[in-house]
PDB file of N, CA and C in Angstrom:
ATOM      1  N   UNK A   1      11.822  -0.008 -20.316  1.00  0.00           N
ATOM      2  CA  UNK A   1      12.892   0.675 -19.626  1.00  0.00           C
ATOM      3  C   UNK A   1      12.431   2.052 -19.120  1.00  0.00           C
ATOM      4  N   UNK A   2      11.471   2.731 -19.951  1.00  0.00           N
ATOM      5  CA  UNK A   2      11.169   4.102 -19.543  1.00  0.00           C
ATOM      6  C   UNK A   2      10.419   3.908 -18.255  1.00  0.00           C
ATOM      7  N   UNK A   3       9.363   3.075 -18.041  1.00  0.00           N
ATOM      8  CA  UNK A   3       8.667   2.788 -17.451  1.00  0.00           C
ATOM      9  C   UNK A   3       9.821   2.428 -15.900  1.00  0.00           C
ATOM     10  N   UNK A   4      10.594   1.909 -15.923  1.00  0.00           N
ATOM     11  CA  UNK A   4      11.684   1.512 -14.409  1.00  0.00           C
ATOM     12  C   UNK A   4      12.585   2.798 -14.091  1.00  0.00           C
ATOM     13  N   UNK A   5      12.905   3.552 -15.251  1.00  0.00           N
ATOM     14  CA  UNK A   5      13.320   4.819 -14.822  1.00  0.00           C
ATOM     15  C   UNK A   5      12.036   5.723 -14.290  1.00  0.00           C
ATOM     16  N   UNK A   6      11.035   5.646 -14.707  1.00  0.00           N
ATOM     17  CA  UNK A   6       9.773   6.555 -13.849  1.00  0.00           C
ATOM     18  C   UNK A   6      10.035   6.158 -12.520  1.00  0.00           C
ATOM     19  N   UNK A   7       9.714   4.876 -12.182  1.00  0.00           N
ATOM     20  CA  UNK A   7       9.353   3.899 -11.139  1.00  0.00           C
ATOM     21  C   UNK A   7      10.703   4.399 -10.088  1.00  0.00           C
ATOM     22  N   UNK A   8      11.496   4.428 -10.378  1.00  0.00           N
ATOM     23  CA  UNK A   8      13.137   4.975  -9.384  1.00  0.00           C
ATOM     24  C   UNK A   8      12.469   6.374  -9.452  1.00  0.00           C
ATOM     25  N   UNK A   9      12.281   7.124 -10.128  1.00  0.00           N
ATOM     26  CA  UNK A   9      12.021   8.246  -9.721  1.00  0.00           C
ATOM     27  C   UNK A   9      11.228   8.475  -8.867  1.00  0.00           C
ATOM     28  N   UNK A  10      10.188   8.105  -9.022  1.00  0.00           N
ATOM     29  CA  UNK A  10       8.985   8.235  -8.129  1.00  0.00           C
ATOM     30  C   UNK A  10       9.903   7.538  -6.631  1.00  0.00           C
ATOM     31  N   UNK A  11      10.027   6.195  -6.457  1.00  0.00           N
ATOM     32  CA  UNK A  11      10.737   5.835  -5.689  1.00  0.00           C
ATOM     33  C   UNK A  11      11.599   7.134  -4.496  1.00  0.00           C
ATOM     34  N   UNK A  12      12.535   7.623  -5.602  1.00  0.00           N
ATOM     35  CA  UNK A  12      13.563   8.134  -4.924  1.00  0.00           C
ATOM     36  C   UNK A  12      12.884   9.448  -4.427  1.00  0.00           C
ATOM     37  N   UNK A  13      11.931   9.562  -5.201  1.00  0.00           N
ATOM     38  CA  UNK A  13      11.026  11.438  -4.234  1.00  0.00           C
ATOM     39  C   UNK A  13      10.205  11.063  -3.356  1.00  0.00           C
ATOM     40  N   UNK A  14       9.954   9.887  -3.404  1.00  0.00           N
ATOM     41  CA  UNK A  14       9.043   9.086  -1.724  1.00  0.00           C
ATOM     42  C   UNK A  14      10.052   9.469  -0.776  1.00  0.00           C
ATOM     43  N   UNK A  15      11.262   8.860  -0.739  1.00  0.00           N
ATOM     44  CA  UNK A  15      12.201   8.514   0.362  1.00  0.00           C
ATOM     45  C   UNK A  15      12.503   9.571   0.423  1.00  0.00           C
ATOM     46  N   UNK A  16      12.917  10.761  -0.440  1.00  0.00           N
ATOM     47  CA  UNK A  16      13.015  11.991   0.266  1.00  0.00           C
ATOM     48  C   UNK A  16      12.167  12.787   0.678  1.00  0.00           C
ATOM     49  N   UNK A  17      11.359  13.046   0.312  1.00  0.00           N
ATOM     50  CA  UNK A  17      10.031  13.757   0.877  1.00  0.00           C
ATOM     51  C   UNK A  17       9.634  13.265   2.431  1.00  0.00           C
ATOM     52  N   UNK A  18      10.665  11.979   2.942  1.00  0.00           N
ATOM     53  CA  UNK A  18      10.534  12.161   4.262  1.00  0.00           C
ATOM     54  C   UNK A  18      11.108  12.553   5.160  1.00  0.00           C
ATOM     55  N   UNK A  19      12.177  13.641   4.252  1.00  0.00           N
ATOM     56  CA  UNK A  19      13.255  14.811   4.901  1.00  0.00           C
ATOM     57  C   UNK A  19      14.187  14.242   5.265  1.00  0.00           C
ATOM     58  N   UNK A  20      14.975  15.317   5.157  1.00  0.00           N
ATOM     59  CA  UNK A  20      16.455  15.054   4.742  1.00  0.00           C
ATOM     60  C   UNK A  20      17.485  14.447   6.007  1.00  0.00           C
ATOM     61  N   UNK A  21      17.967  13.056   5.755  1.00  0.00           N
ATOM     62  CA  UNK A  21      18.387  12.431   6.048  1.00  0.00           C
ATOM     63  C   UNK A  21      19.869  12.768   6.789  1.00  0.00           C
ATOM     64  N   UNK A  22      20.120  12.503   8.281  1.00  0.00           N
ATOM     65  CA  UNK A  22      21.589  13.263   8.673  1.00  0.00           C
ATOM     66  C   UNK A  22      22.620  12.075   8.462  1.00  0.00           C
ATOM     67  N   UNK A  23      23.608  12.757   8.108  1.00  0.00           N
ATOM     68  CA  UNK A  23      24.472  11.460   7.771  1.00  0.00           C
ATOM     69  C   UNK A  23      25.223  10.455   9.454  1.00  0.00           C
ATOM     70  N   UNK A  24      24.828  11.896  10.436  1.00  0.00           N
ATOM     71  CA  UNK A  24      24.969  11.182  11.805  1.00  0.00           C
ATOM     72  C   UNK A  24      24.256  10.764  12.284  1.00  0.00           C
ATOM     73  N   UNK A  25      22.890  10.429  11.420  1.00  0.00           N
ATOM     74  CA  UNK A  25      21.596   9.539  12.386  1.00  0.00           C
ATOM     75  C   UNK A  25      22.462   8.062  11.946  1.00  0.00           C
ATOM     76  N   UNK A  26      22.239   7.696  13.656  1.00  0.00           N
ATOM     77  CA  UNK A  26      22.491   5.833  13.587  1.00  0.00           C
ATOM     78  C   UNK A  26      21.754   5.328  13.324  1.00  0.00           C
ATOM     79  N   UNK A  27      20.501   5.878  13.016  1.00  0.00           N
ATOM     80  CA  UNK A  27      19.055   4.589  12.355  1.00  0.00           C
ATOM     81  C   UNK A  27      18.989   5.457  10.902  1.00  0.00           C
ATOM     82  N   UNK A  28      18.222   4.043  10.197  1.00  0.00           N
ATOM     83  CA  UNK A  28      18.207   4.093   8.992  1.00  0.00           C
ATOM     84  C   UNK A  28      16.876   3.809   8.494  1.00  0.00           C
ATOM     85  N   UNK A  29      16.285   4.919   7.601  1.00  0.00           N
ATOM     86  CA  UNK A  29      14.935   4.735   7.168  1.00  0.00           C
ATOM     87  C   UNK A  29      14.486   3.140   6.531  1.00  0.00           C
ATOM     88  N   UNK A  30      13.487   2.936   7.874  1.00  0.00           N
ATOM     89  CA  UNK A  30      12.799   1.718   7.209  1.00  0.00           C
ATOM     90  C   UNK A  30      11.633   1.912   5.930  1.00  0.00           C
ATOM     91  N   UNK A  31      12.256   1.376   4.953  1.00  0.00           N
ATOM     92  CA  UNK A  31      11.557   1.462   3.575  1.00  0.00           C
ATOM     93  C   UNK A  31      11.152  -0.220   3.237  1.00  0.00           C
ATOM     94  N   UNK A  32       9.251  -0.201   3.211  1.00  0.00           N
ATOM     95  CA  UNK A  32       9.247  -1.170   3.000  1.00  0.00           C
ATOM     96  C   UNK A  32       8.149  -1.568   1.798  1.00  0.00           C
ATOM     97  N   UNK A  33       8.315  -2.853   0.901  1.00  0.00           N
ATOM     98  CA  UNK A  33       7.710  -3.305  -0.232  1.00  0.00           C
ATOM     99  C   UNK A  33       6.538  -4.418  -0.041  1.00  0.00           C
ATOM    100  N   UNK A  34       5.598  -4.445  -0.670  1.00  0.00           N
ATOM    101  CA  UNK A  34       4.857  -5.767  -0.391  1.00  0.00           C
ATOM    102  C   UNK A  34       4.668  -6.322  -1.881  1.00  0.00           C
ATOM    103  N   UNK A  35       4.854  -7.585  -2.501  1.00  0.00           N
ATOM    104  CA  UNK A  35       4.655  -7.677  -4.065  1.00  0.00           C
ATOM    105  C   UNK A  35       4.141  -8.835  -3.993  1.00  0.00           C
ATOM    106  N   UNK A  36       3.094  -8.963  -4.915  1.00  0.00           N
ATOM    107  CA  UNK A  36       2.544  -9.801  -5.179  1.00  0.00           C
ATOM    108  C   UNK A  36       2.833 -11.559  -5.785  1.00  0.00           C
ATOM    109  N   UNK A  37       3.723 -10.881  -6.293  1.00  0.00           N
ATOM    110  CA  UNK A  37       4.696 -12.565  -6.913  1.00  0.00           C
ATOM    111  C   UNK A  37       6.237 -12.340  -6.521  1.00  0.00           C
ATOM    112  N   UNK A  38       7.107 -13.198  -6.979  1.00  0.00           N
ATOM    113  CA  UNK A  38       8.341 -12.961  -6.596  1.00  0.00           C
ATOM    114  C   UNK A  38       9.056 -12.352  -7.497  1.00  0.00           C
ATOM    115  N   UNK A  39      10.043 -11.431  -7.199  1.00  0.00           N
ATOM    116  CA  UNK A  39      10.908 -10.330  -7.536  1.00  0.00           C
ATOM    117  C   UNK A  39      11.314 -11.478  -9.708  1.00  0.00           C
ATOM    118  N   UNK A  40      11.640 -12.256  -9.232  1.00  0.00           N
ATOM    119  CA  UNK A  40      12.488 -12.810 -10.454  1.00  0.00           C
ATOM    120  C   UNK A  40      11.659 -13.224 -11.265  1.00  0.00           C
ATOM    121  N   UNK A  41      10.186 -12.910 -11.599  1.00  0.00           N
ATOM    122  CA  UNK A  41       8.737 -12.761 -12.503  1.00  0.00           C
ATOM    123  C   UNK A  41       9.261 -12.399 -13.869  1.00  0.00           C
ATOM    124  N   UNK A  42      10.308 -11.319 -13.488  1.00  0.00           N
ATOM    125  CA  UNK A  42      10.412 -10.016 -14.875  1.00  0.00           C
ATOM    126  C   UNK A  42       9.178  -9.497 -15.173  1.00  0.00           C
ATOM    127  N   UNK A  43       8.935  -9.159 -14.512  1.00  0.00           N
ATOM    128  CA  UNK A  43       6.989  -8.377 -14.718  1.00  0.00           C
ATOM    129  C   UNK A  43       7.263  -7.240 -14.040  1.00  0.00           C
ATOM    130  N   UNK A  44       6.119  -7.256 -13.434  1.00  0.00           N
ATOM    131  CA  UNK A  44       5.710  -5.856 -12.326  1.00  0.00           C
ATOM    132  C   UNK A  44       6.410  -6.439 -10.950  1.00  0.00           C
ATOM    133  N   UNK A  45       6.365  -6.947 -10.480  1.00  0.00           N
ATOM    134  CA  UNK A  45       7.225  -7.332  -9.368  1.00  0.00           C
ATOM    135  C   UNK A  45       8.565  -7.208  -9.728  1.00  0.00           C
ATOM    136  N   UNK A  46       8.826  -7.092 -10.337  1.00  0.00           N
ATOM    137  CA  UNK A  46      10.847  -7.553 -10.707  1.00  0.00           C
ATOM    138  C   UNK A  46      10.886  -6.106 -11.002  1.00  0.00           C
ATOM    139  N   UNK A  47       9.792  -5.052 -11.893  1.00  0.00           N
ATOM    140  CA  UNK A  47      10.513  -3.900 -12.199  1.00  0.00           C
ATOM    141  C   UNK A  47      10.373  -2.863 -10.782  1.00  0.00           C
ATOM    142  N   UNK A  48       9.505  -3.099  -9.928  1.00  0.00           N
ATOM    143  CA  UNK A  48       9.510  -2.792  -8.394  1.00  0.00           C
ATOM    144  C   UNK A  48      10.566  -2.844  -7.523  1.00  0.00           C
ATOM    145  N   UNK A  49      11.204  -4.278  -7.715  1.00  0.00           N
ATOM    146  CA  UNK A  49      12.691  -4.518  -7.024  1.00  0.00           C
ATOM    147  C   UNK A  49      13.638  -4.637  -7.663  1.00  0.00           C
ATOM    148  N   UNK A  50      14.072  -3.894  -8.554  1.00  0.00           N
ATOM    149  CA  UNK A  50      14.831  -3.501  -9.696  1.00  0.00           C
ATOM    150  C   UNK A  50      14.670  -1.908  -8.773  1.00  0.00           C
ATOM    151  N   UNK A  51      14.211  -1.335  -8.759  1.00  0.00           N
ATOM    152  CA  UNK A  51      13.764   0.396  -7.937  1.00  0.00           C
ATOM    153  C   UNK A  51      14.237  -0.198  -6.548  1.00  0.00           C
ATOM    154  N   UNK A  52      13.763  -0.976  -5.670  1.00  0.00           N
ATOM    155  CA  UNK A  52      14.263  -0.826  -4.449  1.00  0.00           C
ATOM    156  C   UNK A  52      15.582  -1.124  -4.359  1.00  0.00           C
ATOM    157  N   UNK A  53      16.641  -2.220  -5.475  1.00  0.00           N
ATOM    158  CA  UNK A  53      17.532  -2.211  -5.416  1.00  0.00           C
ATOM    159  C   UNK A  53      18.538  -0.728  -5.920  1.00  0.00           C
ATOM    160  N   UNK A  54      17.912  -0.416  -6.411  1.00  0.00           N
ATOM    161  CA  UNK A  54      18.250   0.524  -6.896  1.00  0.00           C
ATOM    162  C   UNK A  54      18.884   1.583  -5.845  1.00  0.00           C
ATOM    163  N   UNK A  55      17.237   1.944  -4.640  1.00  0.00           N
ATOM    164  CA  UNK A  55      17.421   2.817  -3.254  1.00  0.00           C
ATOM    165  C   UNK A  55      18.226   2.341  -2.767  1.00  0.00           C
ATOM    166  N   UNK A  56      18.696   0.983  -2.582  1.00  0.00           N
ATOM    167  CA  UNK A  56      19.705   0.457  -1.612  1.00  0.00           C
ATOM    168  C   UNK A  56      21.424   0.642  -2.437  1.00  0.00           C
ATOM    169  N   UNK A  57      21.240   0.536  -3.708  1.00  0.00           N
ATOM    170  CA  UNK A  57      22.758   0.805  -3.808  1.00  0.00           C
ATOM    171  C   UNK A  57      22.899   2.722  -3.918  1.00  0.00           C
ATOM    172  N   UNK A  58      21.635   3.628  -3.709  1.00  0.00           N
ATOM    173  CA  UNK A  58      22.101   4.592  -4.032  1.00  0.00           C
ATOM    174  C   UNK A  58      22.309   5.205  -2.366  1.00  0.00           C
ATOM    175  N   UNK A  59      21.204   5.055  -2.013  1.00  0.00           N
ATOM    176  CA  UNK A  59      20.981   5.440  -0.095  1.00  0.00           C
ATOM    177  C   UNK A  59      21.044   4.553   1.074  1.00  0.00           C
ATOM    178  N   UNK A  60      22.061   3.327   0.335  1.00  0.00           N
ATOM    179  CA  UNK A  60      22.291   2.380   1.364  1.00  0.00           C
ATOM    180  C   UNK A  60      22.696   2.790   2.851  1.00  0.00           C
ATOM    181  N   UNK A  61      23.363   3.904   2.924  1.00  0.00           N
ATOM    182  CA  UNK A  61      24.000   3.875   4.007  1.00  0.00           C
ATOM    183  C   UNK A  61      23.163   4.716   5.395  1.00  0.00           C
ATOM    184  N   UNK A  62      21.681   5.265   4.453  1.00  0.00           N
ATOM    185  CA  UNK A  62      20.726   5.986   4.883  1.00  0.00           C
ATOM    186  C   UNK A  62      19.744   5.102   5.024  1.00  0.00           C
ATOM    187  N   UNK A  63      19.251   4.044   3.806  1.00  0.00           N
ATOM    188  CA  UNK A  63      17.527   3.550   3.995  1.00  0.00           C
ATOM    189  C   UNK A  63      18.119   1.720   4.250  1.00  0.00           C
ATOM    190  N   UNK A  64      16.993   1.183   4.824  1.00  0.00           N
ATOM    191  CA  UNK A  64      17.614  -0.370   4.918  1.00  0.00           C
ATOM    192  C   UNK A  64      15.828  -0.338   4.253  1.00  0.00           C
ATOM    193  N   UNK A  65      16.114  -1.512   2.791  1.00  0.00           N
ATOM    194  CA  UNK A  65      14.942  -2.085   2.616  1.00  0.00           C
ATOM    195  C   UNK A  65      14.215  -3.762   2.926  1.00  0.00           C
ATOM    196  N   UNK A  66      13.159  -3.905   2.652  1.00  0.00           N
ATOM    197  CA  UNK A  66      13.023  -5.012   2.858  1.00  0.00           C
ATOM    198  C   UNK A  66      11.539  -5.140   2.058  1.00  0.00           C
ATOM    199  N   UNK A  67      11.509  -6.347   1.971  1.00  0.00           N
ATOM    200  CA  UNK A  67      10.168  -6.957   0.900  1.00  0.00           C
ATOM    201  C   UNK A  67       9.632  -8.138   1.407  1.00  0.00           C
ATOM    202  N   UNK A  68       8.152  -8.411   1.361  1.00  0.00           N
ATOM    203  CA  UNK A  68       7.524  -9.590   1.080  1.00  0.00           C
ATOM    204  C   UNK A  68       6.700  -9.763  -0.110  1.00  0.00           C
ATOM    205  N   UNK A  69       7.358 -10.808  -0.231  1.00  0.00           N
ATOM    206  CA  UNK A  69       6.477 -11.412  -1.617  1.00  0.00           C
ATOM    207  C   UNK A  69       5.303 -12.377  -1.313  1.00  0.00           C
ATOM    208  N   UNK A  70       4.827 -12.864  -2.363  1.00  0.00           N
ATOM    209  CA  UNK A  70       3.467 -13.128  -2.956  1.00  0.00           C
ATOM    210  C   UNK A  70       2.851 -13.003  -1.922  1.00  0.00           C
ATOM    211  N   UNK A  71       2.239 -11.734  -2.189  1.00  0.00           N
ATOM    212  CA  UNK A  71       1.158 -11.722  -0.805  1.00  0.00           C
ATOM    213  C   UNK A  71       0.100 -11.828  -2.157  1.00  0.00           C
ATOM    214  N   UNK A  72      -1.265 -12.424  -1.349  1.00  0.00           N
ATOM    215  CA  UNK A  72      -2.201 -11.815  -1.973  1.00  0.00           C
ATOM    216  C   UNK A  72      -3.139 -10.856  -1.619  1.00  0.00           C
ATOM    217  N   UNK A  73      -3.730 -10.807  -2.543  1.00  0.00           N
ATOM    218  CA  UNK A  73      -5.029  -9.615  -2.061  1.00  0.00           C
ATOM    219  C   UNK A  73      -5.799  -9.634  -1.320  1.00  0.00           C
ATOM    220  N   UNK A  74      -6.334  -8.799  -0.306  1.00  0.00           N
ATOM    221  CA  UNK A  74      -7.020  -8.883   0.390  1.00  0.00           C
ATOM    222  C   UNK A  74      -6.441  -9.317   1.749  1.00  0.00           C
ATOM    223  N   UNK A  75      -7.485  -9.835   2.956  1.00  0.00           N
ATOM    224  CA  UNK A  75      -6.882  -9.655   4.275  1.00  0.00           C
ATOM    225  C   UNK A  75      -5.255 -10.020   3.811  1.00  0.00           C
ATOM    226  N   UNK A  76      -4.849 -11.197   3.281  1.00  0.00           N
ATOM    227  CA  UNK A  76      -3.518 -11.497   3.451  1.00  0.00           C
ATOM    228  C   UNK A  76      -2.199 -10.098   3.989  1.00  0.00           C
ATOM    229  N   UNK A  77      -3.141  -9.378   2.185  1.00  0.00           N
ATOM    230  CA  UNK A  77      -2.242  -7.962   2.397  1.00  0.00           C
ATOM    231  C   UNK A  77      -2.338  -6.893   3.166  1.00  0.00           C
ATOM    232  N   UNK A  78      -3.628  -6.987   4.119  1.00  0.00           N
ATOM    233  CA  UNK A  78      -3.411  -5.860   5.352  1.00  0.00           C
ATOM    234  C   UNK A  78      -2.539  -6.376   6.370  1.00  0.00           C
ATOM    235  N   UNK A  79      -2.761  -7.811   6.487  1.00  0.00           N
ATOM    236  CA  UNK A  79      -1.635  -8.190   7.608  1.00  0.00           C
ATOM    237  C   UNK A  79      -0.231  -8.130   7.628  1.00  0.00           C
ATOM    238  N   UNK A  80       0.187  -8.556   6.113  1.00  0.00           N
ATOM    239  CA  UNK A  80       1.826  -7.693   5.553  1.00  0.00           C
ATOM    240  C   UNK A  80       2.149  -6.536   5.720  1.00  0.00           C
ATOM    241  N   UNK A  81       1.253  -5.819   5.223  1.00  0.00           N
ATOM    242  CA  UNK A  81       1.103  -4.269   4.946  1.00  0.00           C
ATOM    243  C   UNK A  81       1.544  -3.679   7.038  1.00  0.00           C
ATOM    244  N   UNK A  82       0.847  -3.788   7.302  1.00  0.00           N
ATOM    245  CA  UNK A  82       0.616  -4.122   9.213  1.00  0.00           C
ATOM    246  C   UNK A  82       2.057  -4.037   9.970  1.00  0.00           C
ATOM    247  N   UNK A  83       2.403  -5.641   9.306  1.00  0.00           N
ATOM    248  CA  UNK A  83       3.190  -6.160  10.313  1.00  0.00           C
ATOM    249  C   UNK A  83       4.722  -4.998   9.895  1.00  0.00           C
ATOM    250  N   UNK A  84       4.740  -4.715   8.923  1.00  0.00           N
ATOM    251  CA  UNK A  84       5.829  -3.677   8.394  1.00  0.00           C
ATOM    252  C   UNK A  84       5.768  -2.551   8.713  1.00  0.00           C
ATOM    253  N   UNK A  85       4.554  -1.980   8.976  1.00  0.00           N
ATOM    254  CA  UNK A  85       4.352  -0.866   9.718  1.00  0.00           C
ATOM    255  C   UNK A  85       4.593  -1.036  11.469  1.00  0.00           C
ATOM    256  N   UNK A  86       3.863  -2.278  12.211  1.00  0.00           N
ATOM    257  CA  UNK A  86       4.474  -2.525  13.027  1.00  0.00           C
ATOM    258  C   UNK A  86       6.110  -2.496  13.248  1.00  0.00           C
ATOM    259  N   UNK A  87       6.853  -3.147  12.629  1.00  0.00           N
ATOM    260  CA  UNK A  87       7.936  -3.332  12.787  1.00  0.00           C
ATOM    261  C   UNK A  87       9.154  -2.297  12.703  1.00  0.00           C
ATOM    262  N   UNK A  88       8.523  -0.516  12.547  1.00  0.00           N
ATOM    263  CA  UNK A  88       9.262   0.326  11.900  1.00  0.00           C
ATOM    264  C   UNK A  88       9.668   1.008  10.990  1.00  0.00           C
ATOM    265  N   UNK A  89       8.871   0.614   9.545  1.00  0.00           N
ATOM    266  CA  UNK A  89       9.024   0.824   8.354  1.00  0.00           C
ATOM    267  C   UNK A  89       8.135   2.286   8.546  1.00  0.00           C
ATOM    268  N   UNK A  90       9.067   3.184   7.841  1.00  0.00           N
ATOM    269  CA  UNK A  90       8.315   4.318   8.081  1.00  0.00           C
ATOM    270  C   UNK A  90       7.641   4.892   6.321  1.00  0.00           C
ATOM    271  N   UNK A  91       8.533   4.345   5.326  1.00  0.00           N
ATOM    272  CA  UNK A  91       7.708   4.001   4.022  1.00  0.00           C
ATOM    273  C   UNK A  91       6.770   2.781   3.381  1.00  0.00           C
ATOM    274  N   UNK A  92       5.936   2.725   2.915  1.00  0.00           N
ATOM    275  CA  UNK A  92       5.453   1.292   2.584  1.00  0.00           C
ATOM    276  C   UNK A  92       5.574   1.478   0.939  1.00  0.00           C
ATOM    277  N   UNK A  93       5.387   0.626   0.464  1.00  0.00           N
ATOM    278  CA  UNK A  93       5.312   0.287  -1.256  1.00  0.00           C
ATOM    279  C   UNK A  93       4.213  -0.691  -1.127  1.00  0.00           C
ATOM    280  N   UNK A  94       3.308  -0.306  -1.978  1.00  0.00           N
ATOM    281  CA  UNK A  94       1.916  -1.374  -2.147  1.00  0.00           C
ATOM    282  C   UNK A  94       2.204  -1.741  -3.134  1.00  0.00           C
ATOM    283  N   UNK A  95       2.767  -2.819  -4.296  1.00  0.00           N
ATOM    284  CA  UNK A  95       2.583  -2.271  -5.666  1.00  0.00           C
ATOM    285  C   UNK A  95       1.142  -3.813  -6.224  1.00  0.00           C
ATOM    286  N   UNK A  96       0.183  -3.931  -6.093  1.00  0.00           N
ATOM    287  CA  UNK A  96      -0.754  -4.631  -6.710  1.00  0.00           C
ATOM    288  C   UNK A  96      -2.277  -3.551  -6.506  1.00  0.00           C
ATOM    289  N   UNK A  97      -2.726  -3.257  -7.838  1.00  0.00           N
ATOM    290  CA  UNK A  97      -3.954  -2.450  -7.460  1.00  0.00           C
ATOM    291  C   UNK A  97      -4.780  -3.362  -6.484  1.00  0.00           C
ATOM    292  N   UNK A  98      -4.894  -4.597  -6.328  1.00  0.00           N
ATOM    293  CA  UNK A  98      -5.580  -5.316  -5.311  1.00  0.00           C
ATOM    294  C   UNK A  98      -5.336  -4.597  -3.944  1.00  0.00           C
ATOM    295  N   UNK A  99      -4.193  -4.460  -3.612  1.00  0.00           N
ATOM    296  CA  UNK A  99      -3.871  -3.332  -2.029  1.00  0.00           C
ATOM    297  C   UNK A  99      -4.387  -2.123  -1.364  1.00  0.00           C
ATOM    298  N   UNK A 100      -4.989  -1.591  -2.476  1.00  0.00           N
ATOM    299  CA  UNK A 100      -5.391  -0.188  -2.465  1.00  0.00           C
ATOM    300  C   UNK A 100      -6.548  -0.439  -1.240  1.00  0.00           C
ATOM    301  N   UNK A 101      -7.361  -0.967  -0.622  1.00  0.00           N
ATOM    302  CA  UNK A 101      -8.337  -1.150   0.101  1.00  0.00           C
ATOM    303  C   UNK A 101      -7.188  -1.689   1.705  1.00  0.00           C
ATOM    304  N   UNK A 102      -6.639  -2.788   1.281  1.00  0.00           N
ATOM    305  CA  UNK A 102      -5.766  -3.226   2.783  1.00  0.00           C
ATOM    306  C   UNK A 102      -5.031  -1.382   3.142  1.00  0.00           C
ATOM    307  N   UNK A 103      -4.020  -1.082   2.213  1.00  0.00           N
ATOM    308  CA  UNK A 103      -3.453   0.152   2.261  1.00  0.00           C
ATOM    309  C   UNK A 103      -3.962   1.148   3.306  1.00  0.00           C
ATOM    310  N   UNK A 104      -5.058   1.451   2.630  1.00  0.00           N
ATOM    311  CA  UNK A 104      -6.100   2.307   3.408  1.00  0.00           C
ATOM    312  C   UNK A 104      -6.370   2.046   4.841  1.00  0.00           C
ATOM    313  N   UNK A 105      -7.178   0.726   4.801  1.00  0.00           N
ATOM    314  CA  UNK A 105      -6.985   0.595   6.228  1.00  0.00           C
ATOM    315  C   UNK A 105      -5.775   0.591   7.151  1.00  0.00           C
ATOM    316  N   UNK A 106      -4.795   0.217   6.796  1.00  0.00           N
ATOM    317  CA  UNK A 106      -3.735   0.395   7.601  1.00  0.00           C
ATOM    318  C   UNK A 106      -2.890   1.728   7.724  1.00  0.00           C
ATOM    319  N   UNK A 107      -3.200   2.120   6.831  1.00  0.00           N
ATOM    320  CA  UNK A 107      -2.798   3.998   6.706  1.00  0.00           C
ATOM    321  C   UNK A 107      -3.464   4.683   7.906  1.00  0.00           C
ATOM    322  N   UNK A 108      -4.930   4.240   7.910  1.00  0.00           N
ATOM    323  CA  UNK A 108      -5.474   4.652   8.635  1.00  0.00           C
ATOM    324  C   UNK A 108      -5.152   4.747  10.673  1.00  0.00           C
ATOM    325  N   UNK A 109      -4.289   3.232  10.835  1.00  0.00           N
ATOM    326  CA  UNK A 109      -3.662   3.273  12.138  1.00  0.00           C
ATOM    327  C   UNK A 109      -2.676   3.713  12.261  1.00  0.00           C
ATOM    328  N   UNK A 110      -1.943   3.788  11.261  1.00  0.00           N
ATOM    329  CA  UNK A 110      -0.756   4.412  11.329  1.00  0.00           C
ATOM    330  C   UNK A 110       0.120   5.539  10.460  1.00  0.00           C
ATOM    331  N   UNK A 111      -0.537   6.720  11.268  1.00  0.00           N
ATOM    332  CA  UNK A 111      -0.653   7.965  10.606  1.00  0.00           C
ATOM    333  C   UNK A 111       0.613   8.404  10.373  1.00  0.00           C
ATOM    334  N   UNK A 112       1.855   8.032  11.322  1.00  0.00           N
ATOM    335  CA  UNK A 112       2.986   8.473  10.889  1.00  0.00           C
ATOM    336  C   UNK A 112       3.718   7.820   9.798  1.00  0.00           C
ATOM    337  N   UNK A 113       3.389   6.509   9.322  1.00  0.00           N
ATOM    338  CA  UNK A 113       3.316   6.060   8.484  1.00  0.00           C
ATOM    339  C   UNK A 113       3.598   6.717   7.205  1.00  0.00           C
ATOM    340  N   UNK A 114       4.559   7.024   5.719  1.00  0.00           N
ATOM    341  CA  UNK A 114       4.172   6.725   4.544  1.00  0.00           C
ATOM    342  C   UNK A 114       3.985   5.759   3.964  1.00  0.00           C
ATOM    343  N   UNK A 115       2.636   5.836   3.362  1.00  0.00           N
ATOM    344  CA  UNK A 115       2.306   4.500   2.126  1.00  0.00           C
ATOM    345  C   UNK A 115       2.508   4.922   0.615  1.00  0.00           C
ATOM    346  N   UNK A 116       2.609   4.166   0.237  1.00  0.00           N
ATOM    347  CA  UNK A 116       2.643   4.438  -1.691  1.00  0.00           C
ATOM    348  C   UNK A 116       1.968   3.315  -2.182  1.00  0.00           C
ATOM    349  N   UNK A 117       0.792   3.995  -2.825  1.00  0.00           N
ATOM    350  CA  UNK A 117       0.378   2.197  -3.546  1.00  0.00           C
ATOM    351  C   UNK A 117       0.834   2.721  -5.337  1.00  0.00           C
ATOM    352  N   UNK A 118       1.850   1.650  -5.729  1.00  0.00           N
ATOM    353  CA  UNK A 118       2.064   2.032  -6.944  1.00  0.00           C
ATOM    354  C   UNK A 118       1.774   0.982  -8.080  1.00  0.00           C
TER     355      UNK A 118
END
């Protein structure tokens, strides 16, 4: 449990640290996850989206999230990692130390980009 209350924390100082949110912006911070297995594991994936559910019932009306699961390591996960950055996501969530290398490279194109590999 201590460990999912860190994990929201950390969480919730990502999403703000990308400044403060107007309650009259009509777009909504794209916050996005990549996990390795599926959310309902009860592992490390489940305590990950256990935190993003979390952002969504607290800053729903500010962040829209979204997730793909079982990616694996390697190319698989630069192309996830990618296509979410393509698509608008202006946070990423890496959470498999396997990512840390895709991460990078894709950090690298897209500088406005935040990543988190956690």
């Amino acid at each position: 449990m201590k460990y999912l209350v860190k994990l929201v924390v950390v969480m919730f100082a990502a999403v703000l640290s990308l400044g403060a949110i107007s309650t009259a912006s009509a777009d909504k911070l794209k916050v996005g996850f990549i996990y390795i297995g599926p959310p309902g594991d009860h592992g490390w994936t489940y305590a990950h989206d256990q935190g993003r559910l979390m952002i969504d019932n607290m800053l729903g009306e500010h962040v829209e999230t979204t997730y793909v699961e079982g990616v694996p390591e390697g190319p698989d996960a630069e192309r996830a990692i990618a296509k979410l950055a393509e698509t608008g996501h202006k946070l990423i969530f890496t959470t498999s130390f396997g990512y840390m290398e895709p991460t990078l490279k894709v950090a690298k194109r897209f500088p406005d980009v935040k990543f988190e590999h956690a």
